[in-house]
C-alpha atoms as a PDB file:
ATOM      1  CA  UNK A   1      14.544  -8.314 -15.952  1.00  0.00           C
ATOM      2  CA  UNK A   2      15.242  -6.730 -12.567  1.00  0.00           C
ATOM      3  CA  UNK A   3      14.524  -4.177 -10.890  1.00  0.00           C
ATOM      4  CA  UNK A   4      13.234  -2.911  -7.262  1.00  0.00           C
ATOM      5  CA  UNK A   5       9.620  -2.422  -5.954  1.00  0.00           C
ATOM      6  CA  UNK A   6       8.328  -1.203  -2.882  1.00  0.00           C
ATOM      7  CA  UNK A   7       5.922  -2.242   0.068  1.00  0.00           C
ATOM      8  CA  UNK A   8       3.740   1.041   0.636  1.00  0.00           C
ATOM      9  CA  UNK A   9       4.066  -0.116   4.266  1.00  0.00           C
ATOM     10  CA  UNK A  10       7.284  -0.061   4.962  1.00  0.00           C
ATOM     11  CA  UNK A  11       8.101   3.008   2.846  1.00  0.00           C
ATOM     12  CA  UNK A  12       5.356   5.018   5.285  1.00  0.00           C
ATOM     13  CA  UNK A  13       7.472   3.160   8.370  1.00  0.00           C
ATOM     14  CA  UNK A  14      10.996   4.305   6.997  1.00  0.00           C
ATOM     15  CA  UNK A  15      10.266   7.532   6.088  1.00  0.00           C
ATOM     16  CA  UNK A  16       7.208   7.930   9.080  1.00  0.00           C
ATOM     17  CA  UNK A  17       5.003   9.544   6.750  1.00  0.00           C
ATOM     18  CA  UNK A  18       2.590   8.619   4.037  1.00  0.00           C
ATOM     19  CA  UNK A  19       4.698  11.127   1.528  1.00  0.00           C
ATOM     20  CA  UNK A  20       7.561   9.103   1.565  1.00  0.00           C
ATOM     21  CA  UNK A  21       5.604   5.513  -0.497  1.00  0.00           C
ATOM     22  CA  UNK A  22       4.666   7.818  -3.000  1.00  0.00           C
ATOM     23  CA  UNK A  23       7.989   9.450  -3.070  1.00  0.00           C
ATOM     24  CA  UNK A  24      10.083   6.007  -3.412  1.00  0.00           C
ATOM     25  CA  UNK A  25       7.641   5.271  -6.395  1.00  0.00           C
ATOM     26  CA  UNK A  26       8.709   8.340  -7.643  1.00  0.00           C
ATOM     27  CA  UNK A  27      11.897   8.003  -7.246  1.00  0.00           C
ATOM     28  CA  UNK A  28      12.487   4.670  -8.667  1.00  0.00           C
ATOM     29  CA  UNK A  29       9.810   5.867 -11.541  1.00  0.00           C
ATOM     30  CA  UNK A  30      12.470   8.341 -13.014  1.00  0.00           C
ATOM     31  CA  UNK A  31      15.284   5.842 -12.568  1.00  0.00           C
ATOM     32  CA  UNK A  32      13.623   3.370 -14.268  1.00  0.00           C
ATOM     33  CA  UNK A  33      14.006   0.610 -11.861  1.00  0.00           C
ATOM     34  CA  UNK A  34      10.437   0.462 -10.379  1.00  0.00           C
ATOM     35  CA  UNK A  35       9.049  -3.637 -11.608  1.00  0.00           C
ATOM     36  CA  UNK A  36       6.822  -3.555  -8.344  1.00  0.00           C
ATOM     37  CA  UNK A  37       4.344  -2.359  -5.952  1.00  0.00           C
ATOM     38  CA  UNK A  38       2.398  -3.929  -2.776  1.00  0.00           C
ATOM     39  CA  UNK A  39      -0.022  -2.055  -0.926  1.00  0.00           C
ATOM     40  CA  UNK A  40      -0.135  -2.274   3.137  1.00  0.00           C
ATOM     41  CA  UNK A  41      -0.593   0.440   5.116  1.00  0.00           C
ATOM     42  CA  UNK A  42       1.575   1.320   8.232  1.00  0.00           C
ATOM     43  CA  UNK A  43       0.650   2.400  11.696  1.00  0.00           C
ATOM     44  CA  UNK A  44       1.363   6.038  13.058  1.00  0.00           C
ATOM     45  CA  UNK A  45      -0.119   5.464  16.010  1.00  0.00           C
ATOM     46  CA  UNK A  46      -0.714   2.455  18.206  1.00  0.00           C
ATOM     47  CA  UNK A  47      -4.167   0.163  17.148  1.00  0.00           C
ATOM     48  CA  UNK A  48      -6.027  -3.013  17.670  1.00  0.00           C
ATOM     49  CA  UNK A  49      -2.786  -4.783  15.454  1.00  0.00           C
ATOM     50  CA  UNK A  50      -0.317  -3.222  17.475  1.00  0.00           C
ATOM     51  CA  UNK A  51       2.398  -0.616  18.294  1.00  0.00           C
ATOM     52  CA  UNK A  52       2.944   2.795  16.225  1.00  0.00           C
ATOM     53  CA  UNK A  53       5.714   1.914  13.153  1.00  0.00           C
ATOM     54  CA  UNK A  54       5.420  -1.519  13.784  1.00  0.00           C
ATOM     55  CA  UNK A  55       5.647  -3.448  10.040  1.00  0.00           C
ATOM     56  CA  UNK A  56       1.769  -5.022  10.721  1.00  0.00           C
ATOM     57  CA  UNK A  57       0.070  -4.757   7.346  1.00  0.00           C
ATOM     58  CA  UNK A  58      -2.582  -2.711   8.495  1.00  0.00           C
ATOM     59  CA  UNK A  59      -5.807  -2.117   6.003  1.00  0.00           C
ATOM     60  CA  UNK A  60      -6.939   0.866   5.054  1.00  0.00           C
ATOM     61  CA  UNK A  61      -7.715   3.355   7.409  1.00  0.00           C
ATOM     62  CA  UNK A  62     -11.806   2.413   6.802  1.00  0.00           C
ATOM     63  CA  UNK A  63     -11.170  -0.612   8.350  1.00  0.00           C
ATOM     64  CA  UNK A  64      -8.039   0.560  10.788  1.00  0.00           C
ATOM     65  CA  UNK A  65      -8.130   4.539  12.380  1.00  0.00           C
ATOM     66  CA  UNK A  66      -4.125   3.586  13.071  1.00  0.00           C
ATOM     67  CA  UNK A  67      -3.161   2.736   9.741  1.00  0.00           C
ATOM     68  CA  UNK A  68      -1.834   5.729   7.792  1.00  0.00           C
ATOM     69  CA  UNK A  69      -3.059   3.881   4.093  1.00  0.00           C
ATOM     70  CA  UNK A  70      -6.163   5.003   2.401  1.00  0.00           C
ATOM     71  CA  UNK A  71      -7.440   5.321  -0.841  1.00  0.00           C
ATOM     72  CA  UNK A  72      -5.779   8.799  -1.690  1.00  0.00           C
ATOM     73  CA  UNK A  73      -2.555   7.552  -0.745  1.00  0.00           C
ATOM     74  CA  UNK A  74      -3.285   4.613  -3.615  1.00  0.00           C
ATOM     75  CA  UNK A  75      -4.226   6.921  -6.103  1.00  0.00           C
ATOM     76  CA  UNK A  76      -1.575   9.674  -5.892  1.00  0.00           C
ATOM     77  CA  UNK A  77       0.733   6.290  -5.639  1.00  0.00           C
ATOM     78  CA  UNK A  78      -0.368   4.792  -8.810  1.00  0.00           C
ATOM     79  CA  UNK A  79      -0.025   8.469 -10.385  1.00  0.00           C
ATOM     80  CA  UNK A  80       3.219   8.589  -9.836  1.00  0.00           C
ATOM     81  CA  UNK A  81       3.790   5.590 -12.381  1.00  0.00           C
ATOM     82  CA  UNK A  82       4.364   6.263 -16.216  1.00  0.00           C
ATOM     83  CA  UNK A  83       3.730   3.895 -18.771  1.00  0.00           C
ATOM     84  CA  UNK A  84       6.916   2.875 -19.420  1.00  0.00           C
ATOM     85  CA  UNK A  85       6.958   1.702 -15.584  1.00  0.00           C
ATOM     86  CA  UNK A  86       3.875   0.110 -16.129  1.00  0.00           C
ATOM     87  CA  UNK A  87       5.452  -2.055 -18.757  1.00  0.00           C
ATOM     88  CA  UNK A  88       7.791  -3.256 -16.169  1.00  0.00           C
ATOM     89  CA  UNK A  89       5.868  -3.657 -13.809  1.00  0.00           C
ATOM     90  CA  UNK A  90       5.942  -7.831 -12.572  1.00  0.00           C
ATOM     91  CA  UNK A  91       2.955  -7.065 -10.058  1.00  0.00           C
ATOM     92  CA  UNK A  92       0.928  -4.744  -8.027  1.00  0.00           C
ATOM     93  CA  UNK A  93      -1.070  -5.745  -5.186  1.00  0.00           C
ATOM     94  CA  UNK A  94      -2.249  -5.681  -1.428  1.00  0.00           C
ATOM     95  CA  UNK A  95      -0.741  -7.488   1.537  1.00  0.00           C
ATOM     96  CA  UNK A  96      -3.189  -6.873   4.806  1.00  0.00           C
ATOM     97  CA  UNK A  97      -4.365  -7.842   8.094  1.00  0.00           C
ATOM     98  CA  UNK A  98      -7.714  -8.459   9.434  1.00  0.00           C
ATOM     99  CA  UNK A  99      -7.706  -6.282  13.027  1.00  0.00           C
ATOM    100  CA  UNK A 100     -10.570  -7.865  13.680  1.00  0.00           C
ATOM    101  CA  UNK A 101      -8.956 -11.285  13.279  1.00  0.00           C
ATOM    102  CA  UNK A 102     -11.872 -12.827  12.259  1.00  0.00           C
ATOM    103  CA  UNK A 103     -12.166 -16.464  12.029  1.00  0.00           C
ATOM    104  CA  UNK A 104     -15.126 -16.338   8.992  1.00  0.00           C
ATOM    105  CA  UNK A 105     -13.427 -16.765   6.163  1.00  0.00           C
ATOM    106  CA  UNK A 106     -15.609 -13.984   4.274  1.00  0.00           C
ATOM    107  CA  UNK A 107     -15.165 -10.983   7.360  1.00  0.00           C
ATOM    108  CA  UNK A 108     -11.416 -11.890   7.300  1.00  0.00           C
ATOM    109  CA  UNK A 109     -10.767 -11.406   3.290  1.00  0.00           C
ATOM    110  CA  UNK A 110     -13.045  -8.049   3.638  1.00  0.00           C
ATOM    111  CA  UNK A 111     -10.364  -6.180   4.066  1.00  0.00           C
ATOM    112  CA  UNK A 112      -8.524  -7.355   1.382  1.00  0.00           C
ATOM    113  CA  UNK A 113     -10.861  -7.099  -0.707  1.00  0.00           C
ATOM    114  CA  UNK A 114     -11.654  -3.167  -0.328  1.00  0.00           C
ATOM    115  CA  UNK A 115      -7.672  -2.689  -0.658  1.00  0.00           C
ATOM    116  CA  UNK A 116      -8.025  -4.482  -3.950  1.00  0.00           C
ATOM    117  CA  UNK A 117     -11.383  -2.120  -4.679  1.00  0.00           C
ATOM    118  CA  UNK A 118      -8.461   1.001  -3.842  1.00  0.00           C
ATOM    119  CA  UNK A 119      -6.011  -0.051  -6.242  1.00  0.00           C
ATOM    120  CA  UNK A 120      -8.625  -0.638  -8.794  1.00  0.00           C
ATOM    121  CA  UNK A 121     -10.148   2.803  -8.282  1.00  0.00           C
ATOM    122  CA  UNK A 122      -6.606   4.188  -8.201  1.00  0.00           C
ATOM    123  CA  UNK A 123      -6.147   2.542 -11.378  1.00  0.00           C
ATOM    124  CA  UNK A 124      -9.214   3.609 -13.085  1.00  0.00           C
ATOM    125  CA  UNK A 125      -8.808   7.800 -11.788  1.00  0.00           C
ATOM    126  CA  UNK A 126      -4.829   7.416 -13.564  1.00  0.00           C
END
């Protein structure tokens, strides 16, 4: 099977906007090509990770004012995918960065883990 997915991330960075993730989805979703999806946001404006546009897998905007990803952004993402696309789908998931940089091992994986709480409430609202 093949197909193409796309980083939320670097969609917002390409397109400098949080439209244009959901868009590609969308886009891919009616050619029937999308097989997968990974959530990280993108920054619009400079922040404790670094420059604005840089590719830095910033959290969620709860945990990083610069990043442009939040959990409406996940939801009207995951809306955008049909069932058949689901079917295809080889994985969904979250790629981010501490800005705290955190050297507890629970603090760091915090904001991975409410990324992962997104999806799943993106999921559930679909």
């Amino acid at each position: 099977m093949s197909g193409q997915s796309v980083n939320w991330g670097r969609s917002a960075i390409e397109g400098r906007s949080a439209r244009t993730p959901v868009e590609h989805v969308r886009h891919l979703v009616r050619a029937g090509t999308l097989s997968g999806l990974m959530f990280s946001g993108a920054p619009s404006t400079a922040g404790p990770l670094g420059a604005a546009w840089d590719d830095l897998h910033n959290p969620l905007r709860s945990d990083d004012p610069a990043s442009l990803l939040d959990g409406g952004g996940v939801g009207m993402t995951l809306a955008e995918i049909d069932a058949a696309s689901w079917d295809r789908m080889l994985f969904l998931g979250a790629k981010v960065q501490d800005p705290e940089d955190s050297v507890e091992f629970e603090r760091r994986l915090a904001p991975l883990t409410r990324a992962i709480g997104a999806i799943r409430a993106g999921m559930e609202k679909r």
